[in-house]
Protein backbone atom coordinates (compact mmCIF):
# COMPACT_ATOMS: atom_id res chain seq x y z
CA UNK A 1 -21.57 4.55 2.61
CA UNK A 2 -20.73 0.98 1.56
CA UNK A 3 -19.63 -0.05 -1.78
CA UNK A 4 -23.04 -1.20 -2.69
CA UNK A 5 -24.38 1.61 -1.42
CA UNK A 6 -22.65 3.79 -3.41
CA UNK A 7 -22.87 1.62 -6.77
CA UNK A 8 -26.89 2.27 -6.24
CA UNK A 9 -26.47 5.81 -5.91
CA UNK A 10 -28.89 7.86 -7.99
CA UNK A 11 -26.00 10.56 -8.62
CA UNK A 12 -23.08 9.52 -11.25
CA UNK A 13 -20.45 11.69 -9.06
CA UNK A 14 -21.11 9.75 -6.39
CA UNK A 15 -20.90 6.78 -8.27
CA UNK A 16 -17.56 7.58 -9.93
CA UNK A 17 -16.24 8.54 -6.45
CA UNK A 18 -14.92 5.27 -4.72
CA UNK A 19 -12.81 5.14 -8.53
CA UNK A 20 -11.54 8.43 -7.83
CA UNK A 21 -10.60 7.67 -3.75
CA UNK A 22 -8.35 4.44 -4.88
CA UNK A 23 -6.84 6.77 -7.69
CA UNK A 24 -5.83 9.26 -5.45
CA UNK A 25 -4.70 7.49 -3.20
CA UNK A 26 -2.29 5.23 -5.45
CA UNK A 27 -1.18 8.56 -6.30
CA UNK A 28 -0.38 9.59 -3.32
CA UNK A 29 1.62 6.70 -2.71
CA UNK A 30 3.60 6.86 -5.86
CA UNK A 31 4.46 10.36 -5.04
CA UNK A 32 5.47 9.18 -1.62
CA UNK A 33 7.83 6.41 -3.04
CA UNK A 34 9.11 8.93 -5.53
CA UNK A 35 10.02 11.76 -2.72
CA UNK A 36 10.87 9.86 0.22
CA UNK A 37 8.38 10.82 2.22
CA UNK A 38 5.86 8.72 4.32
CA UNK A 39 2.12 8.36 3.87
CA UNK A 40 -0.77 8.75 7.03
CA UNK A 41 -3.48 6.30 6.61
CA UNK A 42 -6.10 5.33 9.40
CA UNK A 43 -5.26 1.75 10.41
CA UNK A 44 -7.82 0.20 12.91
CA UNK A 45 -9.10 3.74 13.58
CA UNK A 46 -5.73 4.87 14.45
CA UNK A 47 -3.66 7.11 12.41
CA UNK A 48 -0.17 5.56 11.17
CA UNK A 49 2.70 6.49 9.06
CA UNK A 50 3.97 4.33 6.48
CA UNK A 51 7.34 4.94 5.77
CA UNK A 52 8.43 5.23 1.86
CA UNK A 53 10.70 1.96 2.11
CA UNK A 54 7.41 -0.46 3.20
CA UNK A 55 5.81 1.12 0.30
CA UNK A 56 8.02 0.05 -2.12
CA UNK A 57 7.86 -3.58 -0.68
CA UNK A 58 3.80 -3.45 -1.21
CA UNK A 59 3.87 -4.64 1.89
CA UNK A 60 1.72 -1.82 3.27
């Protein structure tokens, strides 16, 4: 679903849940930065690691 798709949705949870992906998912990068441990994202519909360190430049 799209963005706009999703901000016409009939259903508030579904609504509320492109909010609740980006919160999650700065979470899980704080967490990273705070443990040392790398993130997985899909990157040009490949999967790749990002290191702690390039998260803490914002670079990522």
């Amino acid at each position: 679903m799209t963005r706009q798709e999703l901000s016409k949705a009939r259903n508030p949870d579904l609504r509320a849940s492109l909010v609740a992906i980006v919160r999650a998912a700065t979470m899980a990068r704080q967490i990273a930065m705070q443990t040392n441990t790398a993130i997985v994202v899909v990157k040009d519909g490949k999967l790749t690691r990002i290191p702690a360190e390039l998260l803490r430049t914002d670079v990522a």
